[in-house]
C-alpha atoms as a PDB file:
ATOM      1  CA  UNK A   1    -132.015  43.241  -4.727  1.00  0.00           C
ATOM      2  CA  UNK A   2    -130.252  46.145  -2.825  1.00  0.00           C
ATOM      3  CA  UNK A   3    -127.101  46.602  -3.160  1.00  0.00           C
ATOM      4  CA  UNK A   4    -125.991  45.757   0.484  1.00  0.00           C
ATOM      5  CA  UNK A   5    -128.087  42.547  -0.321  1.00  0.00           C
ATOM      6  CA  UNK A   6    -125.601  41.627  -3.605  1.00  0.00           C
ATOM      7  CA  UNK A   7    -122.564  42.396  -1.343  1.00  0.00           C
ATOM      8  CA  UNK A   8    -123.648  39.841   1.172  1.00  0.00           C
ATOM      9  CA  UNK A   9    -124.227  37.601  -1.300  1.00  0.00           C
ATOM     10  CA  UNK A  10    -121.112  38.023  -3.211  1.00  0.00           C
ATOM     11  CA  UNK A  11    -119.123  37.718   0.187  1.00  0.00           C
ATOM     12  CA  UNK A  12    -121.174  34.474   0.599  1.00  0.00           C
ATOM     13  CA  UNK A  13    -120.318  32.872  -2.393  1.00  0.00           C
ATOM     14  CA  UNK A  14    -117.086  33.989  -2.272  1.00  0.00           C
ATOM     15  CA  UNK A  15    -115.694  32.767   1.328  1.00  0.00           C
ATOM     16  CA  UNK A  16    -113.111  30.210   1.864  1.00  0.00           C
ATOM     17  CA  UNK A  17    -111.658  28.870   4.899  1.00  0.00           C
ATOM     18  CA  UNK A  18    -108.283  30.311   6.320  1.00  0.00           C
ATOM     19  CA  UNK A  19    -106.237  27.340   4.470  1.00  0.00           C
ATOM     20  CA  UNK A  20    -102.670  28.308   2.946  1.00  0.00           C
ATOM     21  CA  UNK A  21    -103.418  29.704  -0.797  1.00  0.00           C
ATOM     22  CA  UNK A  22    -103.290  27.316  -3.451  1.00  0.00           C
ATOM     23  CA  UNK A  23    -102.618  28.670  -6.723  1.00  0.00           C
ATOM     24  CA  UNK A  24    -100.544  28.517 -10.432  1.00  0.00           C
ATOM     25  CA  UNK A  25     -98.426  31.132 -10.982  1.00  0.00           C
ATOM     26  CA  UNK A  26     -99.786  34.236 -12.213  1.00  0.00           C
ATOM     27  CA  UNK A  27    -101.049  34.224 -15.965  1.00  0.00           C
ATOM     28  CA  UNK A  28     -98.717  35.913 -19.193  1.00  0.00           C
ATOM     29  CA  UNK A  29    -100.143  39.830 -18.985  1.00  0.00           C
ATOM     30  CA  UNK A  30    -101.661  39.016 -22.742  1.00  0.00           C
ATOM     31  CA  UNK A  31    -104.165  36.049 -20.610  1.00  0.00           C
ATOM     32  CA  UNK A  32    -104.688  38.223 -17.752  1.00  0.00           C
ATOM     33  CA  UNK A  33    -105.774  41.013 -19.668  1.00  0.00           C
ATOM     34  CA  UNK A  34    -108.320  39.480 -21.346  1.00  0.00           C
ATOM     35  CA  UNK A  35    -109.568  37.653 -17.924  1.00  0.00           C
ATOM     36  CA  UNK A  36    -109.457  40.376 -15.798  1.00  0.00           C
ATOM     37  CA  UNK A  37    -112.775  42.376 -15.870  1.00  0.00           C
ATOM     38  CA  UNK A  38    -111.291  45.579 -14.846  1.00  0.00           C
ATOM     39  CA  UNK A  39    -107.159  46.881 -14.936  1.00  0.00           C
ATOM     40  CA  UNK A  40    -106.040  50.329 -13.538  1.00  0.00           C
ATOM     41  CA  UNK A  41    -103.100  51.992 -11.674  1.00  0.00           C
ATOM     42  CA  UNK A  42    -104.176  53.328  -8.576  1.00  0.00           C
ATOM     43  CA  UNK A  43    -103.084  54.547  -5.047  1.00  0.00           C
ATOM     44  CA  UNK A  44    -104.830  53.327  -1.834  1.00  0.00           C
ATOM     45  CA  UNK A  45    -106.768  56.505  -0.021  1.00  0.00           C
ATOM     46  CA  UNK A  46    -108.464  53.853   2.662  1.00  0.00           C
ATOM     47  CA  UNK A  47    -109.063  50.559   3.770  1.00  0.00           C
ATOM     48  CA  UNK A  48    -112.467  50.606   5.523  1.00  0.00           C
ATOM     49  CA  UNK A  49    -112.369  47.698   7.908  1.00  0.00           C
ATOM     50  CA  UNK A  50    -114.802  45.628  10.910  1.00  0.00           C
ATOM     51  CA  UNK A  51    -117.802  47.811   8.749  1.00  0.00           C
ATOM     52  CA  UNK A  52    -118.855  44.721   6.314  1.00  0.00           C
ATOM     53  CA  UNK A  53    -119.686  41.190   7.245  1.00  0.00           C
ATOM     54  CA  UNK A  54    -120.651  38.125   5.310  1.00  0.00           C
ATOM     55  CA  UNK A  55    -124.355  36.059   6.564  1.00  0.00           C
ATOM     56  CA  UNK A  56    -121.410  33.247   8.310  1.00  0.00           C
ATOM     57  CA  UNK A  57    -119.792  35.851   9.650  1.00  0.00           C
ATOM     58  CA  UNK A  58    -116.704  36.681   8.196  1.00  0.00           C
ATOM     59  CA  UNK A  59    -115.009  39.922   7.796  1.00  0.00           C
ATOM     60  CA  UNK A  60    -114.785  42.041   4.716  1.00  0.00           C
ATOM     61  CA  UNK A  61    -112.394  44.743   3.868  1.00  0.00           C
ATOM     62  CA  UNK A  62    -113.432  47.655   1.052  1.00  0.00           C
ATOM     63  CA  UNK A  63    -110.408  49.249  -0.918  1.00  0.00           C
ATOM     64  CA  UNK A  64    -110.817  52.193  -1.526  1.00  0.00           C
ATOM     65  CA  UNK A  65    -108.401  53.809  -5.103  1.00  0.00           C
ATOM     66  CA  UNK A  66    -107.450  57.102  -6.691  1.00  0.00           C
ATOM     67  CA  UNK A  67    -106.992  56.051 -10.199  1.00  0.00           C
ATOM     68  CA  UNK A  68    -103.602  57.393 -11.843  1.00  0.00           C
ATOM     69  CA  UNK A  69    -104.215  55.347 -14.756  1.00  0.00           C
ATOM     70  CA  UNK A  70    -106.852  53.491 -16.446  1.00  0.00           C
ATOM     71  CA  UNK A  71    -106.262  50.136 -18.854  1.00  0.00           C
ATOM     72  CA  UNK A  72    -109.423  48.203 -19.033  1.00  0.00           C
ATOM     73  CA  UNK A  73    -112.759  49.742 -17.844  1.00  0.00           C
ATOM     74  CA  UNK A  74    -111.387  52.452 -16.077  1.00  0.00           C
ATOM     75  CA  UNK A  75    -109.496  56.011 -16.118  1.00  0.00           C
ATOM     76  CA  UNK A  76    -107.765  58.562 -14.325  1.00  0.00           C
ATOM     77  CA  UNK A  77    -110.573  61.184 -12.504  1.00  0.00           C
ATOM     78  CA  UNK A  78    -113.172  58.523 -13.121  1.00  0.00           C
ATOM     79  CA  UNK A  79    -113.666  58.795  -8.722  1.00  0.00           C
ATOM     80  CA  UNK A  80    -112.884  56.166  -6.278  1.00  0.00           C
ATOM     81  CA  UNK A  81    -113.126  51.949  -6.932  1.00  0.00           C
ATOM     82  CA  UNK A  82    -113.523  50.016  -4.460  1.00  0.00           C
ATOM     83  CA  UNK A  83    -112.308  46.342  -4.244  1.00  0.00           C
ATOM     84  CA  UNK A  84    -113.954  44.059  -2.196  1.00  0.00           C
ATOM     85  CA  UNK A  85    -111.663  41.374   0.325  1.00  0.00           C
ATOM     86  CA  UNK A  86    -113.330  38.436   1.771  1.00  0.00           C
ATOM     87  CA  UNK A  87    -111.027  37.398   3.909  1.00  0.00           C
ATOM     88  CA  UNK A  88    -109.870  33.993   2.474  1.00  0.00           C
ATOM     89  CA  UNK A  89    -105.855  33.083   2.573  1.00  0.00           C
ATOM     90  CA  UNK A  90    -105.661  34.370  -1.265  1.00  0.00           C
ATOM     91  CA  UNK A  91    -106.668  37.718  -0.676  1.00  0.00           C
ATOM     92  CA  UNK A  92    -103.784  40.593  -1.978  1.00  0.00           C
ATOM     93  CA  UNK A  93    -103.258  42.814   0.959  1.00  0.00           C
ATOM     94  CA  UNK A  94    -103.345  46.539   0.337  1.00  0.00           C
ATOM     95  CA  UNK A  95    -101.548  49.249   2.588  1.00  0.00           C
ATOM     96  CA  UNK A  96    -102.486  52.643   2.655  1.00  0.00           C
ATOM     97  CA  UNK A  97    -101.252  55.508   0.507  1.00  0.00           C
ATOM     98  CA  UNK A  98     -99.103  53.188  -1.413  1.00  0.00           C
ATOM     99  CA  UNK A  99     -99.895  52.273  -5.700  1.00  0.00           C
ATOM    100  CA  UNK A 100    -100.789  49.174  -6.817  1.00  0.00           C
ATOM    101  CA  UNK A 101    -101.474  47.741 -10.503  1.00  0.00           C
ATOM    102  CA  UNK A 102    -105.212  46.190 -10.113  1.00  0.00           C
ATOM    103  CA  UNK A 103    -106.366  43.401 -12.207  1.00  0.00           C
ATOM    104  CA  UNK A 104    -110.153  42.702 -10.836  1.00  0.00           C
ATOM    105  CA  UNK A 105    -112.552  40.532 -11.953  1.00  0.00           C
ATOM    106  CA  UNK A 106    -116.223  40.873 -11.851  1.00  0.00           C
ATOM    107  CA  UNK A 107    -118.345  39.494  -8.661  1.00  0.00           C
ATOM    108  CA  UNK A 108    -121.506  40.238 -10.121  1.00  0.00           C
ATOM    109  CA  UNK A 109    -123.687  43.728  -9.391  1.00  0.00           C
ATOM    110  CA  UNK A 110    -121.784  45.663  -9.980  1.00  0.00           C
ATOM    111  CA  UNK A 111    -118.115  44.521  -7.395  1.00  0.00           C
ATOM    112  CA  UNK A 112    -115.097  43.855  -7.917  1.00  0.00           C
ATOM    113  CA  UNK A 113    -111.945  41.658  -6.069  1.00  0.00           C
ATOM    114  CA  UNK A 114    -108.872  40.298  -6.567  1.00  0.00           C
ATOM    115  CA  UNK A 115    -106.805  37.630  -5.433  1.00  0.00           C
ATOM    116  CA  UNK A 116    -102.679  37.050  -5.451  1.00  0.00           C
ATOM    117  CA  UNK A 117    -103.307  34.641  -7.819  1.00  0.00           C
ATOM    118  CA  UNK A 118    -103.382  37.401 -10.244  1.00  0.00           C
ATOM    119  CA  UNK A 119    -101.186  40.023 -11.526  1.00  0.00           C
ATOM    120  CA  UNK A 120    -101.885  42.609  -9.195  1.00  0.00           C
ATOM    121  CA  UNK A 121     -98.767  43.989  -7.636  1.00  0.00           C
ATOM    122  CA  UNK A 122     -97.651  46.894  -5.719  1.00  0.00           C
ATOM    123  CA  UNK A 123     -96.431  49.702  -8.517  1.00  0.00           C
ATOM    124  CA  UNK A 124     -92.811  49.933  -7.973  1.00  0.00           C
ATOM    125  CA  UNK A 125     -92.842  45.334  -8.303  1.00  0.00           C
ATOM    126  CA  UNK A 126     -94.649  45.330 -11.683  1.00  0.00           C
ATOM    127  CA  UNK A 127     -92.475  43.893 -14.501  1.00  0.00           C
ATOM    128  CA  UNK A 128     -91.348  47.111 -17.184  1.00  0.00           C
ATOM    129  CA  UNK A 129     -92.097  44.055 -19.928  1.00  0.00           C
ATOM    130  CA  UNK A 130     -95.718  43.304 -18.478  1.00  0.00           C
ATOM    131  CA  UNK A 131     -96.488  47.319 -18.396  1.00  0.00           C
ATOM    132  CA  UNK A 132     -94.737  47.874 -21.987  1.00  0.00           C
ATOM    133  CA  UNK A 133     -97.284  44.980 -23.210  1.00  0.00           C
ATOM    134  CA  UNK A 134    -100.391  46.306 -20.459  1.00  0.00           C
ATOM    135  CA  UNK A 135    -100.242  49.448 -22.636  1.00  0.00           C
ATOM    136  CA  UNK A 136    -100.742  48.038 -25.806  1.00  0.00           C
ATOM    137  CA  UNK A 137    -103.309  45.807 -25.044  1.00  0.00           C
ATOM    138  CA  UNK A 138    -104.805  48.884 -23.173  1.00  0.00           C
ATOM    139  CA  UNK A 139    -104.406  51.156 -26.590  1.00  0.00           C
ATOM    140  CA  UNK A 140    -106.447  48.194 -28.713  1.00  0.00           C
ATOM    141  CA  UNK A 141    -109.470  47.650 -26.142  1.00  0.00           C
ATOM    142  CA  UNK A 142    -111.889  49.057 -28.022  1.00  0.00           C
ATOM    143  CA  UNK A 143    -114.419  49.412 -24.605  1.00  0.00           C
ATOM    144  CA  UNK A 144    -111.650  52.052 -23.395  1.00  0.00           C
ATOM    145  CA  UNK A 145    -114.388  54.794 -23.707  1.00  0.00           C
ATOM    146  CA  UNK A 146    -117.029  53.314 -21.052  1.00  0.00           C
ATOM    147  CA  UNK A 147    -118.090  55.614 -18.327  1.00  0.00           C
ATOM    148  CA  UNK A 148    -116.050  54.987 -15.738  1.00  0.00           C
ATOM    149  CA  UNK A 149    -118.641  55.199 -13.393  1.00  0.00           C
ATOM    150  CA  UNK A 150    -119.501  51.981 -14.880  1.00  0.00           C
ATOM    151  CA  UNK A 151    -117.180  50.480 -13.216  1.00  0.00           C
ATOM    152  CA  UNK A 152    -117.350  51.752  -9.212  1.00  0.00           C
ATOM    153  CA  UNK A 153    -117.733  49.097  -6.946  1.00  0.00           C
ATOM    154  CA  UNK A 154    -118.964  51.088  -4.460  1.00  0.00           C
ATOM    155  CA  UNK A 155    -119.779  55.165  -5.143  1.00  0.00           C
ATOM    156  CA  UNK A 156    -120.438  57.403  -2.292  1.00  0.00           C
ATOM    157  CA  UNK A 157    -123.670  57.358  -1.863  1.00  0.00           C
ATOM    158  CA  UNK A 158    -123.954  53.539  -2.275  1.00  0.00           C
ATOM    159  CA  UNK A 159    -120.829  53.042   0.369  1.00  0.00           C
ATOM    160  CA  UNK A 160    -122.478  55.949   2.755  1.00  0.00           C
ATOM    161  CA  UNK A 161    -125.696  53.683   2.958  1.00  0.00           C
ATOM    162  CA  UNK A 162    -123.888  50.457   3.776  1.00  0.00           C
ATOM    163  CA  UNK A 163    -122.467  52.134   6.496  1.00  0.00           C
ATOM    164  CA  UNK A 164    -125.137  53.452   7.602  1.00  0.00           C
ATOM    165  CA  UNK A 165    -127.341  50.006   7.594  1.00  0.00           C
ATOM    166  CA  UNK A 166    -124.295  48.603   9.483  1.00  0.00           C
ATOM    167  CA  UNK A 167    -124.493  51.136  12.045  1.00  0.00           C
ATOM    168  CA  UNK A 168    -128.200  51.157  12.702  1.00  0.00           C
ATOM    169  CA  UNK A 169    -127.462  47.291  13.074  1.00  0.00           C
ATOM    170  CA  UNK A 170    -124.636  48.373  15.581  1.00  0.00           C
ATOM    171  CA  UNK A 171    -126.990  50.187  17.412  1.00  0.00           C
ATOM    172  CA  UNK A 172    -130.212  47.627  17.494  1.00  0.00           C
ATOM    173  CA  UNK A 173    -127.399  45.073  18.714  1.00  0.00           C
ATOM    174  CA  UNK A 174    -126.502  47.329  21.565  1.00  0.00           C
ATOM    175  CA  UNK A 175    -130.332  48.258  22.722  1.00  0.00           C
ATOM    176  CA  UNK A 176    -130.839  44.881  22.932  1.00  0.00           C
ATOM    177  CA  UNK A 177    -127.966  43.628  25.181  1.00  0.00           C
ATOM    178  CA  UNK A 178    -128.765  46.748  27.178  1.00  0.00           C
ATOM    179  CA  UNK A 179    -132.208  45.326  27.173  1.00  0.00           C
ATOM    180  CA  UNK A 180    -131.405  41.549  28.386  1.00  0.00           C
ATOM    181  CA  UNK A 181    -129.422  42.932  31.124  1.00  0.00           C
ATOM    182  CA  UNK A 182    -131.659  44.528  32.498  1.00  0.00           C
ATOM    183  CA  UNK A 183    -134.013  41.701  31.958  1.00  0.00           C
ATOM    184  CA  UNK A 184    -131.344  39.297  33.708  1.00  0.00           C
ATOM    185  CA  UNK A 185    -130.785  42.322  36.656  1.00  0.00           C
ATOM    186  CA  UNK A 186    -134.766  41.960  37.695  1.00  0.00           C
ATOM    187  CA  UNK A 187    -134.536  38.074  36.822  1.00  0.00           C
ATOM    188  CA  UNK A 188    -131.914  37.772  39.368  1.00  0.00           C
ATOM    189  CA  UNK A 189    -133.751  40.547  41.928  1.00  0.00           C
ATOM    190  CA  UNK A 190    -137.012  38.749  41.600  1.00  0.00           C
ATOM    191  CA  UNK A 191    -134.812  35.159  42.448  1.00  0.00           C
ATOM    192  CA  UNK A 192    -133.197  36.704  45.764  1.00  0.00           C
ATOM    193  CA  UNK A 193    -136.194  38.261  46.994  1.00  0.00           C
ATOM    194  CA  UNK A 194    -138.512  35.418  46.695  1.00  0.00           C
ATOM    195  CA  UNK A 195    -135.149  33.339  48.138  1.00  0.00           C
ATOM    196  CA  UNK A 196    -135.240  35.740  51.076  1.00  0.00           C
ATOM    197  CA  UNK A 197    -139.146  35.654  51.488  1.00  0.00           C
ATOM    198  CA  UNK A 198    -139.135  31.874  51.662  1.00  0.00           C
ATOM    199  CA  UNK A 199    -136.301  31.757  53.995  1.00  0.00           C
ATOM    200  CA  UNK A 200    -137.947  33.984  56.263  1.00  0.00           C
ATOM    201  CA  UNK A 201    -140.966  31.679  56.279  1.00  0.00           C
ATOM    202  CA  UNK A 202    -139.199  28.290  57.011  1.00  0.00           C
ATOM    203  CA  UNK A 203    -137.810  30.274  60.216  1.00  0.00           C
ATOM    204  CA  UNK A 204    -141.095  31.771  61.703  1.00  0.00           C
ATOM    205  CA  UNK A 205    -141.940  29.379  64.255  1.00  0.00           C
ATOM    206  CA  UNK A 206    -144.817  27.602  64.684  1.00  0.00           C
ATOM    207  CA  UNK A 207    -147.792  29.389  66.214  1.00  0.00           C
ATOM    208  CA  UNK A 208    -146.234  32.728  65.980  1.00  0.00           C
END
């Protein structure tokens, strides 16, 4: 499977209807670091939105991070991560240019989300304790060395072509309203001029 064909399917699986979020309070940083898939500091360089959609429908947003600092599967110059919203009510909302701690968890093929049911928080909110204890558990991870590569959600190459597909689906879209219009402008030409040549034979008199 592609890997605009695992996005789909991961933003499938992983839609929920706009209800108000429902969730415990985020874990102790000891749980979440050993639930969380992937953990880094990083600043947000864009938000690529209306490019992605789900097969109901529904929009998805790619994050797009310069790491500053790596805990779990990740590290500082590794190149961009992407995080993947689905647009459900428990989805963390990102702003441009600001830093965020990022506790992800694994969609499968190789994305990533997260929710704010976790502990992902903007930088400056993110409890001293939990980053005194983040940086331990960081020091003792003994996968600390994997290519961070590894771990891109979506590299740029990969995040070119899904553009790409969605444009040339942009554009198919487009030749083919241009295409029933034009079917519906000769529909509607053919209608009035058969209208007028049938009026103009219930008026010819008789014998003329």
């Amino acid at each position: 499977m592609t890997k605009a064909g695992l996005l789909v399917t991961a933003l499938l699986f992983h839609c929920q209807t706009a209800l108000a979020c429902m969730c415990l309070s985020p874990p102790p940083i000891d749980r979440a670091f050993s639930h969380s898939s992937l953990i880094f500091k990083g600043r947000v360089t864009e938000i690529a939105r209306n490019k992605f959609y789900n097969s109901q429908g529904f929009g998805a947003e790619l994050i797009n991070f310069e790491v500053t600092q790596g805990y779990k599967k990740a590290k500082s110059g590794g190149g961009v991560i992407s995080i993947v919203n689905t647009n459900t009510s428990c989805d963390f909302f990102f702003e441009e240019g600001k830093e965020y701690f990022v506790f992800a968890h694994d969609l499968g093929g190789g994305y990533y989300s997260t929710s704010s049911c976790t502990k992902t928080a903007e930088a400056g909110r993110f409890l001293a304790a939990d980053l005194k204890i983040l940086q331990e558990l960081s020091r003792d991870y003994g996968d600390i060395s994997t290519d961070p590569r590894n771990a891109l959600v979506v590299n740029k190459p990969a995040y070119l072509e899904l553009v790409s597909q969605h444009q040339a689906f942009s554009a198919t879209i487009a030749k083919q309203q241009r295409q029933l219009k034009l079917l519906l402008g000769l529909l509607i030409g053919v209608t009035i001029l058969a209208g007028i040549y049938i009026t103009r034979l219930k008026s010819r008199k008789p014998g003329s």
